[in-house]
N, C-alpha and C. Protein backbone atom coordinates (compact mmCIF):
# COMPACT_ATOMS: atom_id res chain seq x y z
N UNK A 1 82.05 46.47 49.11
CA UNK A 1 81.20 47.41 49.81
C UNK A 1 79.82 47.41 49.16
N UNK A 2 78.86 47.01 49.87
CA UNK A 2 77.24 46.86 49.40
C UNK A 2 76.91 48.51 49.14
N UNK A 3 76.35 49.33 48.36
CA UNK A 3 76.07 50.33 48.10
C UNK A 3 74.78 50.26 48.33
N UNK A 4 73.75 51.50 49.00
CA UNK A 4 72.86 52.09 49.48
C UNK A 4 72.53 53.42 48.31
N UNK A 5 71.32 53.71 48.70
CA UNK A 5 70.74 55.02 48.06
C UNK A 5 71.33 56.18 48.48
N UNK A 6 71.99 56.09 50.08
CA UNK A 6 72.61 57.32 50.26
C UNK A 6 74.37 57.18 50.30
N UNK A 7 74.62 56.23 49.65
CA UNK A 7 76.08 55.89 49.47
C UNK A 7 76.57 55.19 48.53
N UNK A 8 77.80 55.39 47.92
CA UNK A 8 77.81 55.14 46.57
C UNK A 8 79.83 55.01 47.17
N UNK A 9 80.56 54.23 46.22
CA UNK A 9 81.83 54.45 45.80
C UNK A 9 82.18 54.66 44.70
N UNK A 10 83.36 55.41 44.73
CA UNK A 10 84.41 55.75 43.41
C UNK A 10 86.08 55.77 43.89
N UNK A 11 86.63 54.91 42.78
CA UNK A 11 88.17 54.69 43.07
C UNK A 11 88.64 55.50 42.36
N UNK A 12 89.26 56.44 42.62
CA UNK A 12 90.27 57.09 41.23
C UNK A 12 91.89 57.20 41.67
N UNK A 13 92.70 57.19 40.70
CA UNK A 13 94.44 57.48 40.88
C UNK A 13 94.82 58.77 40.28
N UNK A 14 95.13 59.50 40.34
CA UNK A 14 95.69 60.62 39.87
C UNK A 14 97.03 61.52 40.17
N UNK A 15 98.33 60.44 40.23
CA UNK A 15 99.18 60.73 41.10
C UNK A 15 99.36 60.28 42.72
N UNK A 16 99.81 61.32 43.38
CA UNK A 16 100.36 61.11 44.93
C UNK A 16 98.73 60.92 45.02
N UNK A 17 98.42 59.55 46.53
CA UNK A 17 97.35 59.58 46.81
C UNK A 17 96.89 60.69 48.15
N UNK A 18 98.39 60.96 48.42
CA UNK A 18 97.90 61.99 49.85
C UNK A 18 97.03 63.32 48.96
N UNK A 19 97.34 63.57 47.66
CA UNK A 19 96.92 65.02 47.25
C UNK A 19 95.09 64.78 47.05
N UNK A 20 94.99 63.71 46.14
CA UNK A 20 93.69 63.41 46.29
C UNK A 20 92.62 63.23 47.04
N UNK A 21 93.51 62.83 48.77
CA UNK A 21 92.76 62.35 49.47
C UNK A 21 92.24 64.07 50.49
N UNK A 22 93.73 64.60 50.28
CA UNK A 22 93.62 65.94 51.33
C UNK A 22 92.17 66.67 50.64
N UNK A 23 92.31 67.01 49.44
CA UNK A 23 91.13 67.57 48.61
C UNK A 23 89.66 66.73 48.99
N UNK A 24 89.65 65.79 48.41
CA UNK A 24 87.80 64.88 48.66
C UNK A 24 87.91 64.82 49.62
N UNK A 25 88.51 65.22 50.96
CA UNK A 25 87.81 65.13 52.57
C UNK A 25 87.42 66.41 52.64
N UNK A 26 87.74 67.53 51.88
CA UNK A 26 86.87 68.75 51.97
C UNK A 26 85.74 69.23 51.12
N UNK A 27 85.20 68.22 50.51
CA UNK A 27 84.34 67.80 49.48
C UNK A 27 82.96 67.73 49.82
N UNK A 28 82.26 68.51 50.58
CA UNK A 28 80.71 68.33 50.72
C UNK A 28 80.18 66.95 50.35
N UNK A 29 79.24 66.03 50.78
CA UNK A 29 78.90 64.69 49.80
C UNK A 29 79.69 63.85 50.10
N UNK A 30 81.36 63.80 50.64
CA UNK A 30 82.09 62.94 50.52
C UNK A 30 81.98 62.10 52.36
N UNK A 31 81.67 60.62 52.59
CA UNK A 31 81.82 60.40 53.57
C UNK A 31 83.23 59.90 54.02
N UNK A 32 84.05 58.90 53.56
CA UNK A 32 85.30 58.59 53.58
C UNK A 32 85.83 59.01 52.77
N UNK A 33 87.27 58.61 52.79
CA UNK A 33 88.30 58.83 52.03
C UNK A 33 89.00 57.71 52.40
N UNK A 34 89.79 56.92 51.91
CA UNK A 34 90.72 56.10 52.17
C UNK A 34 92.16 55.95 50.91
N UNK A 35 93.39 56.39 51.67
CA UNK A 35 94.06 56.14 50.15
C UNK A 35 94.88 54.79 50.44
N UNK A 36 95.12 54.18 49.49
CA UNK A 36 95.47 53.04 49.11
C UNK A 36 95.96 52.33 47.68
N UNK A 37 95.75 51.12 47.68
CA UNK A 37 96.41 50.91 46.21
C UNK A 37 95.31 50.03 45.10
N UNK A 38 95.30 50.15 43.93
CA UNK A 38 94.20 48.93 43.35
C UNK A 38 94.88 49.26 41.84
N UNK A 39 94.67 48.38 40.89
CA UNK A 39 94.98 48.31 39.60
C UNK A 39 95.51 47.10 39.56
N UNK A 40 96.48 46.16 40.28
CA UNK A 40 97.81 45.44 40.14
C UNK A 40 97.09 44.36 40.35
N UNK A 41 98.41 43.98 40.52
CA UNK A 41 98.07 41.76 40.10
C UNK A 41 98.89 41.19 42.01
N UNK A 42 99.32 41.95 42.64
CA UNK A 42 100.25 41.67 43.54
C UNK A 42 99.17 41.79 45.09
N UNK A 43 98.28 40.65 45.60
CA UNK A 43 97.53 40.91 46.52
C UNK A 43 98.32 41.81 48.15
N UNK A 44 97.69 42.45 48.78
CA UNK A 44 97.70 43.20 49.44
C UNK A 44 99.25 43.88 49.97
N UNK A 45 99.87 44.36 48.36
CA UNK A 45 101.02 45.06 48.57
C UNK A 45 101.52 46.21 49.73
N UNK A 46 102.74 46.37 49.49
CA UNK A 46 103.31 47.15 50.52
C UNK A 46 103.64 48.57 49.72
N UNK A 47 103.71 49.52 50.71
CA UNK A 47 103.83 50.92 49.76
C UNK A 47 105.42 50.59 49.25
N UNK A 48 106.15 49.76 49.53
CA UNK A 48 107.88 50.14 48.99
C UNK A 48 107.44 49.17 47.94
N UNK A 49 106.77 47.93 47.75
CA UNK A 49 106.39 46.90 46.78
C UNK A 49 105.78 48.00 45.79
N UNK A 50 104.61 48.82 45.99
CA UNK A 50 104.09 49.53 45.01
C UNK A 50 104.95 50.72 44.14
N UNK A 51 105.53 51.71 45.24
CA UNK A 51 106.62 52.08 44.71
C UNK A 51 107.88 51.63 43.93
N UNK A 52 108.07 50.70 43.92
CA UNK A 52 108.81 49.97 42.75
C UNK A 52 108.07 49.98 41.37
N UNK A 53 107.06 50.02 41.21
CA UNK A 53 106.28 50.30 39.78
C UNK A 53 106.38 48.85 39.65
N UNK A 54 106.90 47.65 40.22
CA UNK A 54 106.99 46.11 39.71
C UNK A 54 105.13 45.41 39.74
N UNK A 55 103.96 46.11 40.93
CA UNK A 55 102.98 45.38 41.11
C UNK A 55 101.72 46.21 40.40
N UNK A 56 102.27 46.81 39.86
CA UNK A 56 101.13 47.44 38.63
C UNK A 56 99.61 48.55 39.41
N UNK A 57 99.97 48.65 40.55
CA UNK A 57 99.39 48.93 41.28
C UNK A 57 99.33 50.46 41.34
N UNK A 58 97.91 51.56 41.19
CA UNK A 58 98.34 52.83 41.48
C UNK A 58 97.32 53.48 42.79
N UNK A 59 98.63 54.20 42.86
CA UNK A 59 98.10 54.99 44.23
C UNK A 59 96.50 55.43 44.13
N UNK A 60 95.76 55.17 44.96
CA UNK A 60 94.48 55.72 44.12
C UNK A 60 93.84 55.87 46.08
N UNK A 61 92.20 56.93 45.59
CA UNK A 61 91.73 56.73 46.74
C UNK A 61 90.57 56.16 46.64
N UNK A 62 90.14 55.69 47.80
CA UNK A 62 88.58 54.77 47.53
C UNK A 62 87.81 55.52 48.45
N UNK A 63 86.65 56.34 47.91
CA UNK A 63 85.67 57.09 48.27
C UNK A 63 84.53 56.53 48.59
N UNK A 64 84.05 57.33 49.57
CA UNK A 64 82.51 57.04 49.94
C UNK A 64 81.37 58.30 49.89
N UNK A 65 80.90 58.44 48.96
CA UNK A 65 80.08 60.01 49.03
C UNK A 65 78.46 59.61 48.89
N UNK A 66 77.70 60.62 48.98
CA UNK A 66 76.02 60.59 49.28
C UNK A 66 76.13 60.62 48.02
N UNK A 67 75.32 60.37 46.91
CA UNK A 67 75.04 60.88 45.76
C UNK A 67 74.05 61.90 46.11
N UNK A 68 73.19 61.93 47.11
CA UNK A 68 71.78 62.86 47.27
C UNK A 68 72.78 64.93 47.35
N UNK A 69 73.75 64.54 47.74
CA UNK A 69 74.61 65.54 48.20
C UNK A 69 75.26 66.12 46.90
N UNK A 70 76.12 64.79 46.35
CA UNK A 70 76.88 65.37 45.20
C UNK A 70 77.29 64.15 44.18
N UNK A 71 77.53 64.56 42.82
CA UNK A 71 76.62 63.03 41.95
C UNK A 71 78.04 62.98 41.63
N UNK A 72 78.42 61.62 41.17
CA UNK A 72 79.85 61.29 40.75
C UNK A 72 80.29 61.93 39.25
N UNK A 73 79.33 62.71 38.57
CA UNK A 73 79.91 63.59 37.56
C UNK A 73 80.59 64.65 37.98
N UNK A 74 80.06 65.46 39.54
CA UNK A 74 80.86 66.57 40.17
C UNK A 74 81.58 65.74 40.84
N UNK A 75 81.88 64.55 41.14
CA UNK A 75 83.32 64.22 41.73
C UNK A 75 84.52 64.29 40.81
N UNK A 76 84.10 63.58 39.63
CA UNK A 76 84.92 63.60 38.48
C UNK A 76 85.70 65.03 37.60
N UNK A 77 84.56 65.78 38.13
CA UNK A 77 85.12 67.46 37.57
C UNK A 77 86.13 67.93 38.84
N UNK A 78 85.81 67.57 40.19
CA UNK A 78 86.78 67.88 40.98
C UNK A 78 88.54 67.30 40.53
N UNK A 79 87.98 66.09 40.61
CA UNK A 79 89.17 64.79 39.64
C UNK A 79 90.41 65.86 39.03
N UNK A 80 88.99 65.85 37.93
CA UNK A 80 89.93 66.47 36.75
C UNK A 80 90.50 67.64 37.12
N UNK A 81 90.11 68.73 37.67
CA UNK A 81 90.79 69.93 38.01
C UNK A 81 92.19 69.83 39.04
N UNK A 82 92.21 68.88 39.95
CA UNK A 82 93.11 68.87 40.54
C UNK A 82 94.57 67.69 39.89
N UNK A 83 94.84 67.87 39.27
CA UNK A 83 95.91 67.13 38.56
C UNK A 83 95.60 66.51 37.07
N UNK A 84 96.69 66.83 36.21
CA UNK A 84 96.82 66.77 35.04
C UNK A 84 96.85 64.94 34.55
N UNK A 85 95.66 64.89 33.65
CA UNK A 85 95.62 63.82 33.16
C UNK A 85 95.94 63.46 31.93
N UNK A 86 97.03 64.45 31.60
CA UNK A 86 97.81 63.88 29.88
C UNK A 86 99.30 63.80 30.41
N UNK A 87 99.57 63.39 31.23
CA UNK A 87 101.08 63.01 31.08
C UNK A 87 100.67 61.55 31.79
N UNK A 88 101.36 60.72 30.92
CA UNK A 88 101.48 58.93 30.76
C UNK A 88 102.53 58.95 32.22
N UNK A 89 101.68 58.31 33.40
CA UNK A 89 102.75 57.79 34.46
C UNK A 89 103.12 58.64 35.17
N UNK A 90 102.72 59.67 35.25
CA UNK A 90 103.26 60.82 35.62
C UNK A 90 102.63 61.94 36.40
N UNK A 91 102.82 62.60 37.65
CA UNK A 91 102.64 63.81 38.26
C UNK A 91 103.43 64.42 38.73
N UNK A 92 104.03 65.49 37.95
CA UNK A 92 104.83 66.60 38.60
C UNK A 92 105.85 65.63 38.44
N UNK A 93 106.34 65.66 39.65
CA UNK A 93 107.96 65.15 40.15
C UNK A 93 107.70 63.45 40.16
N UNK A 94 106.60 63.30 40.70
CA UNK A 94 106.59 61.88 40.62
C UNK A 94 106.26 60.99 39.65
N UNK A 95 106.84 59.91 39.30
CA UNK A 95 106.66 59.23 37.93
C UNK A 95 106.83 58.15 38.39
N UNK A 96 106.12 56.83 37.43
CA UNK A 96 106.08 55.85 37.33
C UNK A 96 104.80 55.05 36.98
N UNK A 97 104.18 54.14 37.01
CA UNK A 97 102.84 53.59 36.71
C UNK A 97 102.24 54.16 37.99
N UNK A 98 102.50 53.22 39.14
CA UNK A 98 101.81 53.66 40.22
C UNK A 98 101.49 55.07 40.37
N UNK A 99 101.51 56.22 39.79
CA UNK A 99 100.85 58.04 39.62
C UNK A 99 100.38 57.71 38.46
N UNK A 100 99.82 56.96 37.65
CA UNK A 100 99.23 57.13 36.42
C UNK A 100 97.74 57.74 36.82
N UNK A 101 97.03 58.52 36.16
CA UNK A 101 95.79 58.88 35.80
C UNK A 101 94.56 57.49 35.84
N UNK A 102 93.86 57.54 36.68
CA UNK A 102 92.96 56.32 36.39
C UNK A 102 91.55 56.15 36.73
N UNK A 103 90.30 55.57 36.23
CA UNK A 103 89.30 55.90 36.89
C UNK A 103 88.60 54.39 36.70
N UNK A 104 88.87 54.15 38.34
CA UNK A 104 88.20 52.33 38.45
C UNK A 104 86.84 52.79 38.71
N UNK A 105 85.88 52.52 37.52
CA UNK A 105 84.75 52.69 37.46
C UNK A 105 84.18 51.03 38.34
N UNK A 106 82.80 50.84 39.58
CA UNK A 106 82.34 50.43 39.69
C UNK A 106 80.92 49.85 39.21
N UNK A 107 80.55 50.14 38.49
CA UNK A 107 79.38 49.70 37.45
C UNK A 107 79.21 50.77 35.73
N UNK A 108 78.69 50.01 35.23
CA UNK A 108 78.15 50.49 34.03
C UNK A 108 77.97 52.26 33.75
N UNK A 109 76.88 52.89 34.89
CA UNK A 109 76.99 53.67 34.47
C UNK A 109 78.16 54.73 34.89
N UNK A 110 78.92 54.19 36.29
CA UNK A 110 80.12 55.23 36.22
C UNK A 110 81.03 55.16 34.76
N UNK A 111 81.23 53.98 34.30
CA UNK A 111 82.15 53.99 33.17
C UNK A 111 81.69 55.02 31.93
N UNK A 112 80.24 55.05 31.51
CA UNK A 112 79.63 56.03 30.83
C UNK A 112 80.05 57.09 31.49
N UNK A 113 79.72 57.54 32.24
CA UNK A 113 79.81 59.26 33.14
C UNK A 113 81.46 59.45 32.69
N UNK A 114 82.33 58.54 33.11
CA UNK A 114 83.76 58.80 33.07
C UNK A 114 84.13 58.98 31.29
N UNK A 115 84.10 57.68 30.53
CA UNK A 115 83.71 58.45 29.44
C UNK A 115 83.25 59.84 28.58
N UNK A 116 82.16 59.79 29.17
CA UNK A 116 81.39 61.38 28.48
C UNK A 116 82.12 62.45 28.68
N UNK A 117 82.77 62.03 30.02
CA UNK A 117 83.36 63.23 30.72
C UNK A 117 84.73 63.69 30.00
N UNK A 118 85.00 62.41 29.92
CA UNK A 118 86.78 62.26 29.26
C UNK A 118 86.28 63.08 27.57
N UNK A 119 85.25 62.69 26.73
CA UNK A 119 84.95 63.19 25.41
C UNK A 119 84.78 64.79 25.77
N UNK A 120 83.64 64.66 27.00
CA UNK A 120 83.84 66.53 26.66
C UNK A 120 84.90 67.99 26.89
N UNK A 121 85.87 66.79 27.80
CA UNK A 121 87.30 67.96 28.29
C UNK A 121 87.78 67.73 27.28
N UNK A 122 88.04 66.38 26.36
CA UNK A 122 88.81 66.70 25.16
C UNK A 122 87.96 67.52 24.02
N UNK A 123 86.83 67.86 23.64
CA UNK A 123 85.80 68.69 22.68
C UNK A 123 86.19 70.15 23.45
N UNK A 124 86.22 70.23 24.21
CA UNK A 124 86.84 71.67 25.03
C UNK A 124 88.09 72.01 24.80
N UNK A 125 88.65 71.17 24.73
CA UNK A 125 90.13 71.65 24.49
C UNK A 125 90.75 71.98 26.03
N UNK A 126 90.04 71.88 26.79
CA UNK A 126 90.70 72.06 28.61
C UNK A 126 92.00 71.74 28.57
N UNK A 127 92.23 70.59 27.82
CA UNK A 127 93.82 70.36 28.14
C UNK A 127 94.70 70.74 26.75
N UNK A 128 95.65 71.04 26.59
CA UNK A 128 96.68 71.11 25.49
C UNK A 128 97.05 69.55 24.62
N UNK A 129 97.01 68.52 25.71
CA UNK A 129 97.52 67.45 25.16
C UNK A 129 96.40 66.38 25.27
N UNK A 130 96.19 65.61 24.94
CA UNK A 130 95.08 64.42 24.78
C UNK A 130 95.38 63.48 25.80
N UNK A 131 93.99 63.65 26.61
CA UNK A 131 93.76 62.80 28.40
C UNK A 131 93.97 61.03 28.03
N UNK A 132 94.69 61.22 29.10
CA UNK A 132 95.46 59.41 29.10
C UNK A 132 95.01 58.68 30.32
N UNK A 133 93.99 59.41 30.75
CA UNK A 133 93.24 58.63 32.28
C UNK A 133 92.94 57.07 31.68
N UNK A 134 92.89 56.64 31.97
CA UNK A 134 92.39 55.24 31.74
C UNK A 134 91.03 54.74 32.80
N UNK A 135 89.96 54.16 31.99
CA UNK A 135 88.46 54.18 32.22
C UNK A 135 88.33 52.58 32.35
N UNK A 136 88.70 52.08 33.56
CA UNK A 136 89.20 50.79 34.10
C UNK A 136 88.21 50.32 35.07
N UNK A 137 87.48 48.60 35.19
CA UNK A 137 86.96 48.35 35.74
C UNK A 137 87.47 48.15 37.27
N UNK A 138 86.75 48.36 38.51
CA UNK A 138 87.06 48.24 39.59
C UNK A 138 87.58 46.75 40.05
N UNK A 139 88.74 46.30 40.88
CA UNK A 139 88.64 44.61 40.87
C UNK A 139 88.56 44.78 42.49
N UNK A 140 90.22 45.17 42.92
CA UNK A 140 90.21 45.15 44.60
C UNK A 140 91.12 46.57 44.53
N UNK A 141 90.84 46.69 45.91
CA UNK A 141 91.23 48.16 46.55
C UNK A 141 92.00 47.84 48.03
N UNK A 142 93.18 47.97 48.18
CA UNK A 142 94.10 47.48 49.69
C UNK A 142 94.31 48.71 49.76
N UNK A 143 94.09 49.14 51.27
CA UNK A 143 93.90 50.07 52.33
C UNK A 143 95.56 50.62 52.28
N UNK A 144 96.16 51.38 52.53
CA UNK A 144 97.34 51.81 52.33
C UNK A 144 97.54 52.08 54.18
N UNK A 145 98.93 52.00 54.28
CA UNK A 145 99.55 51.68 55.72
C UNK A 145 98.76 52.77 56.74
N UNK A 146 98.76 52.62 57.64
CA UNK A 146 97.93 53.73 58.54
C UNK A 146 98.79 54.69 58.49
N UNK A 147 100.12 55.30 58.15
CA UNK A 147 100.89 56.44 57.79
C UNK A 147 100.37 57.40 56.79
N UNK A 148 99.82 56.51 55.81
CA UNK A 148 99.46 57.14 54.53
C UNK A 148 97.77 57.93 55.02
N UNK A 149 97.22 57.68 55.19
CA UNK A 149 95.50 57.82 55.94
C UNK A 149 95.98 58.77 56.44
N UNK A 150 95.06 60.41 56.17
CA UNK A 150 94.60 61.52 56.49
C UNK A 150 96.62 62.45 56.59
N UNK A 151 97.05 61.75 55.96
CA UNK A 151 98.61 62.58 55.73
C UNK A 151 98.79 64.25 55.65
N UNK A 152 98.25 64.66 54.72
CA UNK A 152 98.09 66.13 54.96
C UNK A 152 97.29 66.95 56.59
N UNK A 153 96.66 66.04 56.92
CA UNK A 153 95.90 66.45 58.10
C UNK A 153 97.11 66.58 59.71
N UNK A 154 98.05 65.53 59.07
CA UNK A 154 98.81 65.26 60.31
C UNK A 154 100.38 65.46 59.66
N UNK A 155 100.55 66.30 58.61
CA UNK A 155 101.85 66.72 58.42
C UNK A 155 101.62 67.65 57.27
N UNK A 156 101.00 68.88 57.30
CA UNK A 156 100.78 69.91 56.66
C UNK A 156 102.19 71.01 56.42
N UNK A 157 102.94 70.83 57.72
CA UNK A 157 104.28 71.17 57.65
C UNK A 157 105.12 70.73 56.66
N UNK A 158 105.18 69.59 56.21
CA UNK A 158 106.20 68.93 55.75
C UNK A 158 106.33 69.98 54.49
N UNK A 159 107.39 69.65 53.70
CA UNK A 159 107.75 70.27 52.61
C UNK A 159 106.68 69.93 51.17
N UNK A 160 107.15 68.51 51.09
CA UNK A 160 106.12 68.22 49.95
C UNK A 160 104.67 68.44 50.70
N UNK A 161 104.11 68.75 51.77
CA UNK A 161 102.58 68.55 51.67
C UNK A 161 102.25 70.32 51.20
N UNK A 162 103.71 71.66 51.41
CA UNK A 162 103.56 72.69 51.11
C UNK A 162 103.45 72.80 49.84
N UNK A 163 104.58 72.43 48.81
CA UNK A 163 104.76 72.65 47.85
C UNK A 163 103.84 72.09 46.57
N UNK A 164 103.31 70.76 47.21
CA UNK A 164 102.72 69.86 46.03
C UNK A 164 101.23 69.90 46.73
N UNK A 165 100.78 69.42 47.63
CA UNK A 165 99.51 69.29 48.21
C UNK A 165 98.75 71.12 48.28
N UNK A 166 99.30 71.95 49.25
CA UNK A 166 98.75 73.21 49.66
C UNK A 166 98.06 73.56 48.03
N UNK A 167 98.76 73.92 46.74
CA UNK A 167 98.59 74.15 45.87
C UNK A 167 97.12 73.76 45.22
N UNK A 168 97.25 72.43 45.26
CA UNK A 168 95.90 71.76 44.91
C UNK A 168 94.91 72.14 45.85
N UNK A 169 94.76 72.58 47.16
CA UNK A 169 93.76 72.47 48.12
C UNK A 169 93.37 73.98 47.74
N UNK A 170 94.54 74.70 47.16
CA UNK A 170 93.77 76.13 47.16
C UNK A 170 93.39 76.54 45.27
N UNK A 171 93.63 75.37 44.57
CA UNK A 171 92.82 75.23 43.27
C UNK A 171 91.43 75.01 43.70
N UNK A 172 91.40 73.71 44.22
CA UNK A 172 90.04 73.56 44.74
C UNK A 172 89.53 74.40 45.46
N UNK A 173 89.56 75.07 46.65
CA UNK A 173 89.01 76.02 47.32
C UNK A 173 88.43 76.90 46.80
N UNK A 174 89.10 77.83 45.97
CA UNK A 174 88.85 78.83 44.51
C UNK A 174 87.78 78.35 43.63
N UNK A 175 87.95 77.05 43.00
CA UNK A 175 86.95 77.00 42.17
C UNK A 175 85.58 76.31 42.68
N UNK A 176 86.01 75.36 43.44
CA UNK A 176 84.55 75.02 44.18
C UNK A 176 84.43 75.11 46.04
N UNK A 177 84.40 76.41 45.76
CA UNK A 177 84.10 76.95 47.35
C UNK A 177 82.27 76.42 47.19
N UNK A 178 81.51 76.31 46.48
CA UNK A 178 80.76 76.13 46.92
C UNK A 178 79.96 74.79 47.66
N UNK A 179 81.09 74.05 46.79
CA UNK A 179 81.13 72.46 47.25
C UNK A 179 81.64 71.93 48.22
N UNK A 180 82.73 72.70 48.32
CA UNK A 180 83.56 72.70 49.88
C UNK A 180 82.77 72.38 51.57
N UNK A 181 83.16 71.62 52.22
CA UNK A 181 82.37 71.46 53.46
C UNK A 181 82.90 72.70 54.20
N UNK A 182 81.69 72.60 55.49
CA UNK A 182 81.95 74.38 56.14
C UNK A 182 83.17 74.40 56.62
C-alpha cells in the first residue's frame, strides 16, 4: 500500500482479531480496518491453517487512518488499553502464537513510537507484569476470509462477541469518547 499525507498504515495483533477490529472502526482517523493474518512463513493461509499455531501467523488487523486526524502514537495507546500485552501467546481464553501481542511496524519511525511507547507503560508501571508485545518489522498481511471482516457488526448477538468483544468496546468508549467517531 503506497502511503499518502492523508493516509498512513499500521498492523497490530493483540489477540482475537474480531476485538481489535470492532474497536478501530469506531476510532475517529481510522479509514479501514481489515482483519487478517501476517507474521508467518505460510503464504496466504487459511483461518483453520492459522489456528493450528503450525504457520506462525497472528491474527492481526491492517489499518488505514489519516494521521491529520489521529497520529499512530494515539492508535497505539488505544492498542494498549484494549487487551493485555504481558501474557506470552495469550488472550483471555484464547491461546496460542497466533493471539500473541504484536506491533508490525512499517517504517523506522513507527518502530521508535512503538518502542518509546512500550518504555513508557513499563516506567509507569501500567501493567503488573513486563509487556511481551513484540516490535516486528512489517513483511505481508493476507486479508482474512470474508466471515471474519466487520464480525462484531454482523453478529453482536453471538455469545463470544457479548462476553469478550462488548467489554472492550465499552473500555474504549469510557476512556476515549473523545476519539470515538459520532
Amino acid at each position: 500500500m503506497n502511503e499518502t499525507d492523508n493516509k498512513r498504515t499500521a498492523t497490530l495483533a493483540g489477540g482475537c482479531f474480531w476485538c481489535l477490529e470492532a474497536v478501530f472502526k469506531e476510532l475517529r482517523g481510522i479509514g479501514r480496518v481489515v482483519s487478517g493474518y501476517t507474521g508467518g512463513a505460510v503464504p496466504n493461509p487459511s483461518y483453520e491453517q492459522v489456528c493450528s499455531g503450525g504457520t506462525g501467523h497472528a491474527e492481526a488487523v491492517h489499518i488505514t487512518f489519516n494521521p491529520k486526524v489521529i497520529s499512530y502514537r494515539e492508535i497505539l495507546d488505544v492498542f494498549f488499553s484494549i487487551h493485555d500485552p504481558t501474557t506470552l501467546n495469550q488472550q483471555g481464553n484464547d491461546a496460542g502464537t497466533q493471539y500473541r501481542s504484536a506491533i508490525f511496524y512499517h517504517n523506522k519511525e513507527q518502530k521508535t513510537i512503538a518502542e518509546e511507547t512500550i518504555k513508557e507503560l513499563e516506567s509507569s508501571k501500567t501493567w503488573n507484569s513486563p509487556i511481551v508485545t513484540e516490535v516486528v518489522p512489517f513483511e505481508k498481511f493476507y486479508a482474512a476470509e470474508d466471515y471474519h471482516q466487520d464480525y462484531y457488526q454482523y453478529n453482536s448477538t453471538q455469545p463470544y462477541c457479548r462476553v469478550v468483544i462488548e467489554p472492550k468496546l465499552s473500555k474504549f468508549r469510557s476512556r476515549f469518547t473523545k476519539k470515538a467517531k459520532k
